[in-house]
Every structure is written in C-alpha cells, then in structure tokens.
C-alpha atoms as a PDB file:
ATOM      1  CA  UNK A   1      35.410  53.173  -7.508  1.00  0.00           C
ATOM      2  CA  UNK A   2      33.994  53.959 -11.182  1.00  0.00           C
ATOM      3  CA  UNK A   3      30.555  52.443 -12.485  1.00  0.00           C
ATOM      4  CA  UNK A   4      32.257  49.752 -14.242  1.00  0.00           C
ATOM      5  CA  UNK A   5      33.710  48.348 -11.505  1.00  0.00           C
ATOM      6  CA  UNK A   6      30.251  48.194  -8.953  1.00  0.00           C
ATOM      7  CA  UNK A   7      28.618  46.875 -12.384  1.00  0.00           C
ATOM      8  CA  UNK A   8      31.479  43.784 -12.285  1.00  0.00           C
ATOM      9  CA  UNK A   9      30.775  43.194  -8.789  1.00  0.00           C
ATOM     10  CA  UNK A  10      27.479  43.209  -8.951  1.00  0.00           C
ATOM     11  CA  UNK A  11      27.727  40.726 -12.277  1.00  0.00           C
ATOM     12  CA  UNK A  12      29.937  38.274 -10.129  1.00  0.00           C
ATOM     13  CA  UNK A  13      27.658  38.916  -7.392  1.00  0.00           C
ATOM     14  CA  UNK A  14      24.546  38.178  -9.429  1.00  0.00           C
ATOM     15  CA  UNK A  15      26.332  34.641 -11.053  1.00  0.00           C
ATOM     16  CA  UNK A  16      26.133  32.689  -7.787  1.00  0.00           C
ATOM     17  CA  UNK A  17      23.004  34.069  -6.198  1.00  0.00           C
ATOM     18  CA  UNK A  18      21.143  33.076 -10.040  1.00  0.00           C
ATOM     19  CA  UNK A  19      22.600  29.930  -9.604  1.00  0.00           C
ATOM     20  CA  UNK A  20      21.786  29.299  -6.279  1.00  0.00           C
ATOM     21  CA  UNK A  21      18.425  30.061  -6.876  1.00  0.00           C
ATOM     22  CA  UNK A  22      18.178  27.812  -9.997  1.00  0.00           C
ATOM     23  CA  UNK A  23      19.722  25.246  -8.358  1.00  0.00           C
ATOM     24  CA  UNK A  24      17.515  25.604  -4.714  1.00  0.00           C
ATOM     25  CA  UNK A  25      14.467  26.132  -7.153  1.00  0.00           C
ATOM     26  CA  UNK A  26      14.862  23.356  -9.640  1.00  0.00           C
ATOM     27  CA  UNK A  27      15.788  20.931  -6.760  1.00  0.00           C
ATOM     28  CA  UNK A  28      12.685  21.740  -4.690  1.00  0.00           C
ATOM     29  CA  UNK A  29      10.638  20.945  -7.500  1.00  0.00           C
ATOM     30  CA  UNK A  30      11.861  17.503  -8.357  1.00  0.00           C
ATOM     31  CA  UNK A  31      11.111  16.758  -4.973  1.00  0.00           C
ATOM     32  CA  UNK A  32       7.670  18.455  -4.920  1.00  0.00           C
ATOM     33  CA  UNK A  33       6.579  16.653  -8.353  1.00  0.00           C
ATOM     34  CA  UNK A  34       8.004  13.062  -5.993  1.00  0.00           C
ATOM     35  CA  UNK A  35       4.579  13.864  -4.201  1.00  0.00           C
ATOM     36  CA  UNK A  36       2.056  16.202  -5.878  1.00  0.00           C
ATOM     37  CA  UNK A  37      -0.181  16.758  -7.712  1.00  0.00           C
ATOM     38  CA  UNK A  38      -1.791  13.939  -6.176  1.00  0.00           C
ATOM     39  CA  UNK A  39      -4.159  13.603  -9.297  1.00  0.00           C
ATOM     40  CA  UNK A  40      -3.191  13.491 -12.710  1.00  0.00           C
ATOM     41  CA  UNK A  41      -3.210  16.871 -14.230  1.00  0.00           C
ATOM     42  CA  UNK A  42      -3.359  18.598 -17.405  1.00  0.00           C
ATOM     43  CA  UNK A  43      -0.865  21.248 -19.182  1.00  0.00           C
ATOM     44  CA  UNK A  44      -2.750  22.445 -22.033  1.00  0.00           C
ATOM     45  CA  UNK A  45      -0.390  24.423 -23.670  1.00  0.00           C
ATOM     46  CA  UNK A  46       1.869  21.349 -23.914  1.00  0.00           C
ATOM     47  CA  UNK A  47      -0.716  18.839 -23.980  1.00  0.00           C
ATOM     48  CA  UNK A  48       1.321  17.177 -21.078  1.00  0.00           C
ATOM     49  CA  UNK A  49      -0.475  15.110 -18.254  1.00  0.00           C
ATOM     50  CA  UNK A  50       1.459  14.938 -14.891  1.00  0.00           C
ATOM     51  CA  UNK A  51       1.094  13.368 -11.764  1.00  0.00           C
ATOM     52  CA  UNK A  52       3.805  12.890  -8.446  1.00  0.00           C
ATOM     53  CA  UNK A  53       5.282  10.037  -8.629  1.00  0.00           C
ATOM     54  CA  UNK A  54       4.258   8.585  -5.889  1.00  0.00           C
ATOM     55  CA  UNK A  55       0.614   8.527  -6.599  1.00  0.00           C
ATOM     56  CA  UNK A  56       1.335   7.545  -9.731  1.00  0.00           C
ATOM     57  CA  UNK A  57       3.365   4.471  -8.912  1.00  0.00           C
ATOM     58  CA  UNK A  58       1.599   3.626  -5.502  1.00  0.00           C
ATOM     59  CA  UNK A  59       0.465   0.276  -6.568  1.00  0.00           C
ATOM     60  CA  UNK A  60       4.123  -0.904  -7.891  1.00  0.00           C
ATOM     61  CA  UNK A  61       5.772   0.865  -4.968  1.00  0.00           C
ATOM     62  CA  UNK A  62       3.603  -1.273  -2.627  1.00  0.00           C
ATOM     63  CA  UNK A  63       4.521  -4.622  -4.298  1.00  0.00           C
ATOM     64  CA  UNK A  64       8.197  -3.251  -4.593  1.00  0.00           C
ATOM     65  CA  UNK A  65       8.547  -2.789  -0.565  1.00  0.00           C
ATOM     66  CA  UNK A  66       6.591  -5.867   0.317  1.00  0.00           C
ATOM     67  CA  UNK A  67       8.751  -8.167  -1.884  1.00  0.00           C
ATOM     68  CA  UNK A  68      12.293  -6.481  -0.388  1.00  0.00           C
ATOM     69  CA  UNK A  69      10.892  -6.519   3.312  1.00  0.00           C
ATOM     70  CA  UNK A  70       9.849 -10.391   2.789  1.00  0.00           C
ATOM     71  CA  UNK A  71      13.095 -11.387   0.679  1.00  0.00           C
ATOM     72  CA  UNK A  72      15.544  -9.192   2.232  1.00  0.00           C
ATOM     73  CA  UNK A  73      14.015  -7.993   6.039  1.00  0.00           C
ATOM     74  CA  UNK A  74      11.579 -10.725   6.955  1.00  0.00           C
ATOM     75  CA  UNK A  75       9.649 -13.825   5.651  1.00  0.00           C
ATOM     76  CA  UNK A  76       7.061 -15.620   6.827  1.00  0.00           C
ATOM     77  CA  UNK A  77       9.273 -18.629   7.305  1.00  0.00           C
ATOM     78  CA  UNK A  78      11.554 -16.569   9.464  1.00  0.00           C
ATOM     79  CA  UNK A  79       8.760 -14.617  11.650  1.00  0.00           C
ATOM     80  CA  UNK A  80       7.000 -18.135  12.542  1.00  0.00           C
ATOM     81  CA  UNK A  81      10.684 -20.134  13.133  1.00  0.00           C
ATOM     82  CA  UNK A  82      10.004 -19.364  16.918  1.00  0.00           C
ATOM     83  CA  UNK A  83       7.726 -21.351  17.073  1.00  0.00           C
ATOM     84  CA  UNK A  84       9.647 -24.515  16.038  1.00  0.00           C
ATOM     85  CA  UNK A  85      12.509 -23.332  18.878  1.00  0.00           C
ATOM     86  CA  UNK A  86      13.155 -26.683  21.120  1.00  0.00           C
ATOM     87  CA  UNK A  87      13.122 -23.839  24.116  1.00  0.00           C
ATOM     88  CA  UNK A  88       9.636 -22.080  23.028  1.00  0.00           C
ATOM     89  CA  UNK A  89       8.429 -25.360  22.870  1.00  0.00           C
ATOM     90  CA  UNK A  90       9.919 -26.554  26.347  1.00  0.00           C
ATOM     91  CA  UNK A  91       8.993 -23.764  27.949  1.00  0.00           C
ATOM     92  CA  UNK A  92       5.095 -24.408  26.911  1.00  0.00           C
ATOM     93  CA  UNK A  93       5.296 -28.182  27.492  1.00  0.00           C
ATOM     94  CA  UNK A  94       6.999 -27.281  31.666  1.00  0.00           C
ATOM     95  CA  UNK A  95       3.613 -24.565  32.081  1.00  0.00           C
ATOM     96  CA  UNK A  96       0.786 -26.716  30.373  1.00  0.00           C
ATOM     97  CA  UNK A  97       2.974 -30.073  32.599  1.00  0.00           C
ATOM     98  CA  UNK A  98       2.941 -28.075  35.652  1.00  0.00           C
ATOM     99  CA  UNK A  99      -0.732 -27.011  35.253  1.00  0.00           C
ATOM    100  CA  UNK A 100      -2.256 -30.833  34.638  1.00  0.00           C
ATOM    101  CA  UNK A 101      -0.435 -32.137  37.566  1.00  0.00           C
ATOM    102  CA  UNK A 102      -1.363 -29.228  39.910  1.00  0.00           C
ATOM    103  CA  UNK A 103      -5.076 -30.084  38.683  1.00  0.00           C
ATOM    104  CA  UNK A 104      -3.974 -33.999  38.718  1.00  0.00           C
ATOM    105  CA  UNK A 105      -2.777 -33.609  42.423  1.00  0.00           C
ATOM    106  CA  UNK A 106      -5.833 -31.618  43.449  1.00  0.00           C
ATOM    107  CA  UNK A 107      -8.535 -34.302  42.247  1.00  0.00           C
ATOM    108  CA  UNK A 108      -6.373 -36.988  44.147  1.00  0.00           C
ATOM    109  CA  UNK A 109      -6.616 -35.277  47.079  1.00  0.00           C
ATOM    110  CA  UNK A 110      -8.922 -38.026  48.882  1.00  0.00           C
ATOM    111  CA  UNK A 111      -6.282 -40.337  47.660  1.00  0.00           C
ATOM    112  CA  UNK A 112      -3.901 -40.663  51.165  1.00  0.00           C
ATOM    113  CA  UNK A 113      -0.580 -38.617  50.576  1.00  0.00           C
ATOM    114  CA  UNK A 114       1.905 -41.371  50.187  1.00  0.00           C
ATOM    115  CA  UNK A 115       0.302 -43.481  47.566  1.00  0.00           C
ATOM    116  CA  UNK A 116      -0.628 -40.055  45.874  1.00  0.00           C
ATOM    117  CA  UNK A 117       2.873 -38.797  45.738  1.00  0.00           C
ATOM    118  CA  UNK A 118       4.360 -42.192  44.413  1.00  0.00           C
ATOM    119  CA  UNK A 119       1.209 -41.781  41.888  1.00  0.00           C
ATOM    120  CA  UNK A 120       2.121 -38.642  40.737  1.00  0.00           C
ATOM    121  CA  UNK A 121       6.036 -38.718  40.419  1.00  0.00           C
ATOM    122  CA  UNK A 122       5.195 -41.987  38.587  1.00  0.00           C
ATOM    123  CA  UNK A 123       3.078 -39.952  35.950  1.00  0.00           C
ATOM    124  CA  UNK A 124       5.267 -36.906  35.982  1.00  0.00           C
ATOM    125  CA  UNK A 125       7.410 -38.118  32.865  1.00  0.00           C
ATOM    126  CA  UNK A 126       4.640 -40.079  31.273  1.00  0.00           C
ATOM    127  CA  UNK A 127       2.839 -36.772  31.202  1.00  0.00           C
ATOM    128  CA  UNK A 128       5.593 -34.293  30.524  1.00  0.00           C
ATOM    129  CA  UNK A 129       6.830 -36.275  27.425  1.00  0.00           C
ATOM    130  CA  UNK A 130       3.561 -36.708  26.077  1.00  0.00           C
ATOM    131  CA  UNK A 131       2.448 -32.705  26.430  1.00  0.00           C
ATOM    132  CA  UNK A 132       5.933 -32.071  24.821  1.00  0.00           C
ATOM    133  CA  UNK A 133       5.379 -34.164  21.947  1.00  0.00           C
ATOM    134  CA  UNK A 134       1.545 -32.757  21.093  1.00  0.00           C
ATOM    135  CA  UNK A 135       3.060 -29.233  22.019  1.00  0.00           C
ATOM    136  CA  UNK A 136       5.244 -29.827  19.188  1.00  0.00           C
ATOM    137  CA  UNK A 137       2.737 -31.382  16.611  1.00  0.00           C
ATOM    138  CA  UNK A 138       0.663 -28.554  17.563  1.00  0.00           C
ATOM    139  CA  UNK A 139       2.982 -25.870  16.731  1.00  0.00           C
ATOM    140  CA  UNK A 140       3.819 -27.932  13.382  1.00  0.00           C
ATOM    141  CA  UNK A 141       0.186 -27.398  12.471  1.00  0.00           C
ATOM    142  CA  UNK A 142      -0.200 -24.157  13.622  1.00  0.00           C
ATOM    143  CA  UNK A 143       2.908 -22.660  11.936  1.00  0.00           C
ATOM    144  CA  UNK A 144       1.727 -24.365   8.442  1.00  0.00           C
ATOM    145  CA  UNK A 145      -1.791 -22.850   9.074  1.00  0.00           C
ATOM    146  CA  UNK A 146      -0.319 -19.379   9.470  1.00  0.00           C
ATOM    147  CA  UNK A 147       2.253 -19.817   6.981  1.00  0.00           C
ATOM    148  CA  UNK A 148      -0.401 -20.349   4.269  1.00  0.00           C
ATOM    149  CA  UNK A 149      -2.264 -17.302   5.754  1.00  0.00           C
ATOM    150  CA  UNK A 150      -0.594 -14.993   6.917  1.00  0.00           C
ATOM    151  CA  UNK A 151       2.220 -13.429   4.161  1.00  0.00           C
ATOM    152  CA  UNK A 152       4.372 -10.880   5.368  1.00  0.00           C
ATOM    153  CA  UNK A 153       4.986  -9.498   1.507  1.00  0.00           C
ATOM    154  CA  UNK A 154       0.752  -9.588   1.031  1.00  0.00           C
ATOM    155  CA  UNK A 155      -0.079  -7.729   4.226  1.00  0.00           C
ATOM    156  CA  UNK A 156       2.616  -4.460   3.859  1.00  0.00           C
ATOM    157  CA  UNK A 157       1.541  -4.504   0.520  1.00  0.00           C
ATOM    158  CA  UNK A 158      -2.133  -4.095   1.531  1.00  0.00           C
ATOM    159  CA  UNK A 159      -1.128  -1.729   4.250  1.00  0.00           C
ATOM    160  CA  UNK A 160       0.733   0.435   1.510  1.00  0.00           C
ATOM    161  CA  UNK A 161      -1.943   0.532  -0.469  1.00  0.00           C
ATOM    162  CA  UNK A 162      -4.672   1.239   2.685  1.00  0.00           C
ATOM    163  CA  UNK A 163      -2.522   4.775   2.829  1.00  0.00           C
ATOM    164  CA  UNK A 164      -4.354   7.787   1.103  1.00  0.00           C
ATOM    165  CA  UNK A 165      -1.991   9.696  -1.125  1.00  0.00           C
ATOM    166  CA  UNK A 166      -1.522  12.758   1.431  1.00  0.00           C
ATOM    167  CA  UNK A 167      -0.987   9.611   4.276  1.00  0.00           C
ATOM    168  CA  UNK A 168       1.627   8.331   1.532  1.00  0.00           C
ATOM    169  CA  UNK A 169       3.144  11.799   1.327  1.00  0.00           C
ATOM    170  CA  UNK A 170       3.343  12.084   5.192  1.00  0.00           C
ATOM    171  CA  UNK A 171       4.936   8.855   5.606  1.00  0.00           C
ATOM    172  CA  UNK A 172       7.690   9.436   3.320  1.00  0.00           C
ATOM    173  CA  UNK A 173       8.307  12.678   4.558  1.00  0.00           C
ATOM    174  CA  UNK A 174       8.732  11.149   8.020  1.00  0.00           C
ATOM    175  CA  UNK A 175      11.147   8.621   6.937  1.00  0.00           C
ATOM    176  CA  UNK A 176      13.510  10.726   4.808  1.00  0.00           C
ATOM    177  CA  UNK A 177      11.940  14.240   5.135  1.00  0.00           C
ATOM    178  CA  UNK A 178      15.451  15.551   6.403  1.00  0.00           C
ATOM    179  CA  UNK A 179      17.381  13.639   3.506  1.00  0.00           C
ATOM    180  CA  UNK A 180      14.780  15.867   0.921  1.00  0.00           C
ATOM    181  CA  UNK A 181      15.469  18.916   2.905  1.00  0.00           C
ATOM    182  CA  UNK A 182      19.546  18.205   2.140  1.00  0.00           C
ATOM    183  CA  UNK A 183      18.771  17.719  -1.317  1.00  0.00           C
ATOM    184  CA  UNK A 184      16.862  21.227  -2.187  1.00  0.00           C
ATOM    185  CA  UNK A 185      19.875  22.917  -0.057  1.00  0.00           C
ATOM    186  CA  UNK A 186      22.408  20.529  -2.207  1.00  0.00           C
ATOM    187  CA  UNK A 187      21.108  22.096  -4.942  1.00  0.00           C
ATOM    188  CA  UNK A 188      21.230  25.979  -3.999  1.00  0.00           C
ATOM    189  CA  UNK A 189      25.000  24.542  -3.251  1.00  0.00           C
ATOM    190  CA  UNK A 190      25.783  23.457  -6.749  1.00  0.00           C
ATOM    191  CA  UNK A 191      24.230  26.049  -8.591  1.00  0.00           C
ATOM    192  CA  UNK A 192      26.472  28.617  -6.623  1.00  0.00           C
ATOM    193  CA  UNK A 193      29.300  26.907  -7.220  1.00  0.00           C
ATOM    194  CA  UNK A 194      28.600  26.460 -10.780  1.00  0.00           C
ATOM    195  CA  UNK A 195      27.739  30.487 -10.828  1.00  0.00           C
ATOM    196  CA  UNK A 196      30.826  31.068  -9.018  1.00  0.00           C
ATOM    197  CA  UNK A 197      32.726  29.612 -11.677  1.00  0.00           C
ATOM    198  CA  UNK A 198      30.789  31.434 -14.550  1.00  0.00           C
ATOM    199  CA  UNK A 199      31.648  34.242 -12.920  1.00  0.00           C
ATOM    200  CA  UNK A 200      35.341  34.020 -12.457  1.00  0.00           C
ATOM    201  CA  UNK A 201      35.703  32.800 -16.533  1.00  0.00           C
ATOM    202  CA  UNK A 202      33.628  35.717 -17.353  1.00  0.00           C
ATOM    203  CA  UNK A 203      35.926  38.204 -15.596  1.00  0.00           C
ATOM    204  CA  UNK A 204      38.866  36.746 -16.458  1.00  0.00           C
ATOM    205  CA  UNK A 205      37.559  36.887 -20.156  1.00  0.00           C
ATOM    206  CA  UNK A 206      36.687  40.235 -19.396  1.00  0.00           C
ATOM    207  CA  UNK A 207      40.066  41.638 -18.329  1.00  0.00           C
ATOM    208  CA  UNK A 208      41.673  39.605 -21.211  1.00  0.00           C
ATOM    209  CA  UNK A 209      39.100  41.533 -23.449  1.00  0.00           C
ATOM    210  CA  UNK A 210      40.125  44.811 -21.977  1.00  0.00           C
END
C-alpha cells in the first residue's frame, strides 16, 4: 500500500473521530454552562459576563415550576377536596359518635341497664346527626383556613428557592442526569456522522480530481 493511500485512510479516519469529538465536546459544554459557573463570571478578552443558567434563572425557574405543579399537577383546591368527601366526613362523624356514647354510656352507668339502653339508642341518632353536621361545618372552616394559607404554587416555589445552587445542580442531575448523559453521547453521534459524510465527499472529490 503506497503513502498516499495510508494518508487517505487516515484523512477519512481523522473526519469522524474530529467530529465526534466536536460534537461530544461542544455538547458537554452546553450542558456544563446549564449549571456552572455558579457565579457570574468575567471574560476579559471579550468583555463577556457568563453565568449557568440555572443560577442565573433560579428565581423565574422557581415561579415557573410552582405555577405548572399548581395549574397542571396539583392545587390547593384539589389537595384539600378530601376533606369535603361525604365518606372522610362519615367516617369522622361514626369515630367522634362512637367515642361520646362510649363516654355517654359509661357516666350512666348508675343509671339501671334497661332505662339506660332505651336512653341511649334514643340519643344515638340525635347525636350522630348532630356530630355529622358540625364535622362538616368544621371541615368547611378548616379547608377555607388552609386554603388561604397554605398555597401549593407559594411553598415549591419557596422550597426551590431554599436550594443552594450546587443543591440545584444535584437535583437536576438526579431527575434527568441520564437524559444529559444521552445528550453529550448524541452529540459525539452526530458529529461522526456528519465527519463521515465529509469524508466520503472529500474522497469521492478526490478520485474525481485524480
């Protein structure tokens, strides 16, 4: 085989593996500037300032998350519906029912057993319907209490913005980390193919020129 020829293989060679690396390197980087620096910082030469752009943005991402979990994921009004369910509220009524006329029965104990027994099965739906109903004012209140203070969208919001920057970083990379990883390989992908292709138009070129 004559020098030419190992210097076209190499060439073809060399067209991928540059593009693969361009492609693998410029792809890491977009996802590296996603995250760092974590402080905004200088390029003299260019007089360019640069940040991630996470840290940069961590203040709309926050507000962007909270408003899709509340409007799309979960509201307020949705998390406290339970407590308006006829069964939740049944269920609650039958314990706090049971527990007043266990108490009820007890403190009529001196009371001889037949006229306490007709007493007692004469209050038992007196009682039960009225526990019901309070049960059920009470979780009225109690849901418009929480409503006005508890906000899904404010509190992941403040939780987003509790993270530090390298807690940020972490928990992105635990959500998607892998997804990232696919990317930077994605890219080492195209830019081979893209060499491959420079390569084959440059040899074919090559043998037309020859």
């Amino acid at each position: 085989m004559q020098g030419s020829q190992w210097l076209e293989i190499i060439l073809l060679l060399l067209f991928p593996l540059a593009g693969a690396l361009v492609g693998w390197g410029t792809n890491l980087l977009a996802v590296r500037l996603l995250f760092r620096p974590l402080h905004p910082r200088r390029i003299p030469v260019v007089n360019l300032v640069i940040q991630g752009l996470l840290p940069r943005r961590q203040e709309e991402l926050a507000r962007s998350v909270a408003s899709a979990v509340e409007e799309k994921l979960l509201s307020t009004k949705e998390l406290l519906s339970g407590i308006h369910d006829p069964e939740t509220i049944g269920k609650l009524a039958s314990v706090l029912s049971n527990s007043l006329l266990d108490r009820l029965a007890q403190r009529l104990n001196f009371v001889p057993w037949p006229i306490r027994d007709r007493l007692l099965d004469a209050l038992e739906s007196p009682i039960r319907r009225e526990i019901e109903e309070r049960v059920a004012e009470g979780m009225v209140l109690a849901s418009r209490t929480l409503e006005e203070r508890f906000q899904v969208r404010k509190l992941v919001e403040e939780r987003l913005l509790s993270f530090s920057l390298v807690e940020l970083e972490q928990l992105v990379q635990e959500v998607s980390g892998r997804e990232l990883r696919q990317i930077v390989l994605l890219g080492a992908y195209l830019g081979a193919t893209v060499g491959l292709i420079q390569a084959g138009i440059w040899f074919l070129l090559r043998r037309a020129a020859g």
